[in-house]
N, C-alpha and C. Protein backbone atom coordinates (compact mmCIF):
# COMPACT_ATOMS: atom_id res chain seq x y z
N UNK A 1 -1.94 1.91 15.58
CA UNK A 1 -0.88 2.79 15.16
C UNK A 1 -0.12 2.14 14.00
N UNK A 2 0.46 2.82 12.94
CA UNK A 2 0.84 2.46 12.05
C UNK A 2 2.40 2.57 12.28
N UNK A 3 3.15 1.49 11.24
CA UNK A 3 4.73 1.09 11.46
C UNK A 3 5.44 2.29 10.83
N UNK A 4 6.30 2.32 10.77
CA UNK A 4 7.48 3.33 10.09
C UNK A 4 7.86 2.65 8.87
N UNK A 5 7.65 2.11 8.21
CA UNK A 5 7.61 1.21 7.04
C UNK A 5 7.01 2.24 6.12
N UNK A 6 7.91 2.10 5.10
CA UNK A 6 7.43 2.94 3.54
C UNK A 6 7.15 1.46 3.01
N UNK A 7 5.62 1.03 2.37
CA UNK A 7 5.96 0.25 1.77
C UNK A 7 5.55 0.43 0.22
N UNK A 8 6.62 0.07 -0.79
CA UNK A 8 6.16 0.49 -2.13
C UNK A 8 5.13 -0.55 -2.81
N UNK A 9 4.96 -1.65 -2.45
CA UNK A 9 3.87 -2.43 -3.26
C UNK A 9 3.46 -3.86 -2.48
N UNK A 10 2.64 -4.34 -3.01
CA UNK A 10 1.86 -5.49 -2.39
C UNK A 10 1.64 -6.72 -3.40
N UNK A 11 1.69 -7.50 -3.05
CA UNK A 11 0.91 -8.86 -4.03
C UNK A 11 0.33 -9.33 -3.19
N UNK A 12 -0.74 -9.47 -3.95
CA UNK A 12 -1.85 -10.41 -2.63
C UNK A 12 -2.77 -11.10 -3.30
N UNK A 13 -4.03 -11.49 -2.53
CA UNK A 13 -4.89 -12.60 -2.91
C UNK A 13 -6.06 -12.59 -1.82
N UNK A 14 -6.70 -11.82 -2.22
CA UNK A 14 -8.40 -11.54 -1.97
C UNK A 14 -9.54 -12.11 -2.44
N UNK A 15 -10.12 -12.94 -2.11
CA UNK A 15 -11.52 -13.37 -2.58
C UNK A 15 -11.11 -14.26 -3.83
N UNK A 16 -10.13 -15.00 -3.79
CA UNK A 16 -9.58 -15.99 -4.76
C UNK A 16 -8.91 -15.60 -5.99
N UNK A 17 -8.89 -14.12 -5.97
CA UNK A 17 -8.11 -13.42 -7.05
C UNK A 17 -6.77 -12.87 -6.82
N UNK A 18 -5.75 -12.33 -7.67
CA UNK A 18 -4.61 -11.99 -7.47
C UNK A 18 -4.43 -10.60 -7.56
N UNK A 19 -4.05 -9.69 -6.66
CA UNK A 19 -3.80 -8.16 -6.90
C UNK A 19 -2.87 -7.55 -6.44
N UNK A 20 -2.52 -6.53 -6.93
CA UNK A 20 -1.15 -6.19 -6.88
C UNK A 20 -1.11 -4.74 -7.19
N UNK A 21 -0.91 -4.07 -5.38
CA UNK A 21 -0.93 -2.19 -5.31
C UNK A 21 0.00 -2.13 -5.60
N UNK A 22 0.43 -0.62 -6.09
CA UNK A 22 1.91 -0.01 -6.17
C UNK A 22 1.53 1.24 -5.73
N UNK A 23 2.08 2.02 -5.24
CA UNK A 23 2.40 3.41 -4.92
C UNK A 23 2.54 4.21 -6.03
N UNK A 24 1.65 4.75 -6.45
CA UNK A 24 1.56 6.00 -7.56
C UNK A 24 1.06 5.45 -9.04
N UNK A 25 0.48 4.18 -8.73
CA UNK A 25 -0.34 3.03 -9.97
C UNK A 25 -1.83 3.03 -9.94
N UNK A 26 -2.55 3.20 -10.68
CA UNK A 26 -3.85 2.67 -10.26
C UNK A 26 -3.78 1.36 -10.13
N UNK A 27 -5.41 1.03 -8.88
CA UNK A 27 -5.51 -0.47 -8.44
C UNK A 27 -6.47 -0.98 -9.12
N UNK A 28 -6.49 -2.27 -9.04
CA UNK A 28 -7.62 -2.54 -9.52
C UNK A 28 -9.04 -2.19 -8.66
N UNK A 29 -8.69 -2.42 -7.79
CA UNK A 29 -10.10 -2.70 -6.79
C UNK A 29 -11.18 -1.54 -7.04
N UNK A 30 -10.52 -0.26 -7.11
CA UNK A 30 -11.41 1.11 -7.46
C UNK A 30 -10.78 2.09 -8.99
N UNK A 31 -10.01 1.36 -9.22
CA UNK A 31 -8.90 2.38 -10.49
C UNK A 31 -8.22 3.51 -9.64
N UNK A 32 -7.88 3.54 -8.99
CA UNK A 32 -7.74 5.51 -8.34
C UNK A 32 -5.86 4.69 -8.37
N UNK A 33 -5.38 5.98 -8.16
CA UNK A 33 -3.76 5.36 -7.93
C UNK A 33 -3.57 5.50 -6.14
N UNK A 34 -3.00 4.41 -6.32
CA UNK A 34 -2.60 4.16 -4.56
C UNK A 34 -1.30 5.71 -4.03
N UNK A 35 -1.95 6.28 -2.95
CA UNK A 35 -1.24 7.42 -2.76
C UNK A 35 -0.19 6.91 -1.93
N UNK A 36 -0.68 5.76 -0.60
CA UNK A 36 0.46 5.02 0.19
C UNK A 36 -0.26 3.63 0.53
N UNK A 37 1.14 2.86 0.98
CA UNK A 37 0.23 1.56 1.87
C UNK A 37 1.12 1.41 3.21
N UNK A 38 -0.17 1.82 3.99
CA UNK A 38 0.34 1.76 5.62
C UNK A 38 0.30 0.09 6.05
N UNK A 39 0.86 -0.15 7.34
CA UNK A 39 0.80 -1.78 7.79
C UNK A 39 0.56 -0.86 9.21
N UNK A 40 -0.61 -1.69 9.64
CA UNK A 40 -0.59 -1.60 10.94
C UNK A 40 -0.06 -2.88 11.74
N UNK A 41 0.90 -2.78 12.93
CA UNK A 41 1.24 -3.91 13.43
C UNK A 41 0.62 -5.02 14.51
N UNK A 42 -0.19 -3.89 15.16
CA UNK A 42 -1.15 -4.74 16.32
C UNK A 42 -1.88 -5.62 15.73
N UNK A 43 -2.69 -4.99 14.35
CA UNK A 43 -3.86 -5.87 13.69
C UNK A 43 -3.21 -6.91 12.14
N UNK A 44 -1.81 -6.31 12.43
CA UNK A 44 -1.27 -7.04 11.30
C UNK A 44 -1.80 -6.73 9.58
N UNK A 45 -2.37 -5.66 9.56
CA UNK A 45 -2.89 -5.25 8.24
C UNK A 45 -2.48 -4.17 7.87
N UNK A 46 -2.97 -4.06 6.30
CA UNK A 46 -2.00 -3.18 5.52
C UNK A 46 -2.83 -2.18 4.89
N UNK A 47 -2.88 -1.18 5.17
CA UNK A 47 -4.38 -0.45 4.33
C UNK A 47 -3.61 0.36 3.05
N UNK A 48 -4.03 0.19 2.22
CA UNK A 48 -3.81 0.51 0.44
C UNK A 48 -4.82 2.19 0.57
N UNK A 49 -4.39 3.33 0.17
CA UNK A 49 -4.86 4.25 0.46
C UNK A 49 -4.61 4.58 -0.96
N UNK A 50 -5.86 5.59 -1.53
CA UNK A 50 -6.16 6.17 -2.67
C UNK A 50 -7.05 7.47 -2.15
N UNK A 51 -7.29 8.45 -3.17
CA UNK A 51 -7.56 9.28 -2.67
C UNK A 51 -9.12 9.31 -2.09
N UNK A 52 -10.25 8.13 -2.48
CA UNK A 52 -11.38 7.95 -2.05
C UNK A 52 -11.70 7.22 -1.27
N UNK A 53 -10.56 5.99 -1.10
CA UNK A 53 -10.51 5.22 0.16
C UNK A 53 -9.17 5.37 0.71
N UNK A 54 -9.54 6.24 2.06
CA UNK A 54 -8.41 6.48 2.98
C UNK A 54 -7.68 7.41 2.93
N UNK A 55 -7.92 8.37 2.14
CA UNK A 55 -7.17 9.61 1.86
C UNK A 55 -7.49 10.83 2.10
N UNK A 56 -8.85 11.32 1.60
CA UNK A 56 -9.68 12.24 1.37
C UNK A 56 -10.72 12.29 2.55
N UNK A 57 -11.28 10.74 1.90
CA UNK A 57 -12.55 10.34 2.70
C UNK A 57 -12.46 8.33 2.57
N UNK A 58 -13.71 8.03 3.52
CA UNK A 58 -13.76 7.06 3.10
C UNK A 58 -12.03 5.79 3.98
N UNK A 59 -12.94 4.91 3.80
CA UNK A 59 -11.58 3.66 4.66
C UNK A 59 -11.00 3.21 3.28
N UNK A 60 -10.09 2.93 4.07
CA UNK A 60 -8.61 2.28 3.15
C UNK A 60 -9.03 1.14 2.92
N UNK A 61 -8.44 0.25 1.78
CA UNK A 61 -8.64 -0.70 1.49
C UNK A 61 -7.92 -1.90 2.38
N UNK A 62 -8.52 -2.43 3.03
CA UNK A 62 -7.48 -3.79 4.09
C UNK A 62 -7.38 -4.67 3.27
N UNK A 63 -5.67 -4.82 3.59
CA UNK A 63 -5.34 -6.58 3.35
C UNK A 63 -4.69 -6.55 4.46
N UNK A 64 -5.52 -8.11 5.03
CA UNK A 64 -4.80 -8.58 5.70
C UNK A 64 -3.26 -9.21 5.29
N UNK A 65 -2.10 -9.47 6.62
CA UNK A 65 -0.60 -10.49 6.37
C UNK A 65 -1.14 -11.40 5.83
N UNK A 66 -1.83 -12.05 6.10
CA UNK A 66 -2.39 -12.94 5.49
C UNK A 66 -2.31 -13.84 4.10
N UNK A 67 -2.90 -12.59 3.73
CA UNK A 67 -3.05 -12.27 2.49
C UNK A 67 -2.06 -12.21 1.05
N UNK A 68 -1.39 -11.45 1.62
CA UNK A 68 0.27 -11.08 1.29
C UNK A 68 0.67 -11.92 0.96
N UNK A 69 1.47 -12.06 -0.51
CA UNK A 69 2.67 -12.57 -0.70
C UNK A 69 3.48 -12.47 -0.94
N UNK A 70 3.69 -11.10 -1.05
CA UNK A 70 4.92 -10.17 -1.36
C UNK A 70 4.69 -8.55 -0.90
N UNK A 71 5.64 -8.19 0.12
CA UNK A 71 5.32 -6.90 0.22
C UNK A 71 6.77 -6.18 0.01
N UNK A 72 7.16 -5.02 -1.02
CA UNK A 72 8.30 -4.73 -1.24
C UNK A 72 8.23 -3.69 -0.64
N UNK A 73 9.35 -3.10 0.12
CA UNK A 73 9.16 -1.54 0.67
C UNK A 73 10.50 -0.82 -0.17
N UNK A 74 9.93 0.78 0.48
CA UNK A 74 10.92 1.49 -0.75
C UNK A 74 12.25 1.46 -0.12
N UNK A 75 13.32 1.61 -1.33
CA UNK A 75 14.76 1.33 -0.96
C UNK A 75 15.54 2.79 -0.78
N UNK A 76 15.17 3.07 0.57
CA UNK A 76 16.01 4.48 1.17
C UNK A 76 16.88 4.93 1.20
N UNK A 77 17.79 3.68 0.42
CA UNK A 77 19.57 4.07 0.49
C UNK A 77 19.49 4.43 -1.24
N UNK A 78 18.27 4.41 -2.02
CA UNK A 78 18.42 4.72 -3.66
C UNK A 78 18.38 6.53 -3.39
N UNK A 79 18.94 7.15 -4.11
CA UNK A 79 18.76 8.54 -4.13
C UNK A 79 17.85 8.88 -4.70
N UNK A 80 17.38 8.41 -6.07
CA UNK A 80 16.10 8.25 -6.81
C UNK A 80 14.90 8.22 -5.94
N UNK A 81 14.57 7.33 -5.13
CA UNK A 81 13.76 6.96 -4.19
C UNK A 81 13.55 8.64 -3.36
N UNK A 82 14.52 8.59 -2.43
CA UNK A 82 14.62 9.83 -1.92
C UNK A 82 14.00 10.99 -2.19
N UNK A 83 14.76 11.69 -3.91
CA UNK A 83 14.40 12.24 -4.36
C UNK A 83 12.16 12.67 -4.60
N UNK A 84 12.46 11.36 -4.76
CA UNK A 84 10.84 11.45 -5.46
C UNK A 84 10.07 10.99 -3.71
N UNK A 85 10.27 10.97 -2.69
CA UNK A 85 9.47 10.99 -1.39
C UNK A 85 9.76 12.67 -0.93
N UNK A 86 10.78 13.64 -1.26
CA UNK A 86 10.73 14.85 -0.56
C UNK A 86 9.67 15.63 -1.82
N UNK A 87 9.54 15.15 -3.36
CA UNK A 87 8.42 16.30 -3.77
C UNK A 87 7.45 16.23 -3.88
């Protein structure tokens, strides 16, 4: 089951490289723009969702906590923020 956590972006470190999702950016890993990134808490991972992995069809991209070295989530008290999660 996934957390209640909006999270807006990731830094991480996969396979000895550095990457870094954002919410509404393309990624590197496939180019597509990340639609959300869920954290699951039991397994401690974060799946990066685009519309071909994890969205549509197809698995989300995992990073493990691990992994992570920065995870920023969105700031709910911005009205801006707000704004742009109700359209």
């Amino acid at each position: 089951m996934f957390s209640d956590r909006r999270v807006f972006s990731l830094e991480y470190r996969h396979d000895g490289e550095d990457h870094y999702a954002e919410v509404g950016k393309p990624n590197r890993v496939n180019g597509e723009h990340v639609i959300a990134i869920l954290y699951e808490d039991l397994r401690q991972l974060y799946h990066v969702c685009t519309p071909n992995r994890g969205v549509v069809r197809g698995m989300s991209i995992p990073v493990g906590r691990h992994e992570v070295r920065a995870a920023t989530d969105f700031d709910l008290d911005d009205p801006a923020v707000l704004n742009e999660l109700e359209n």
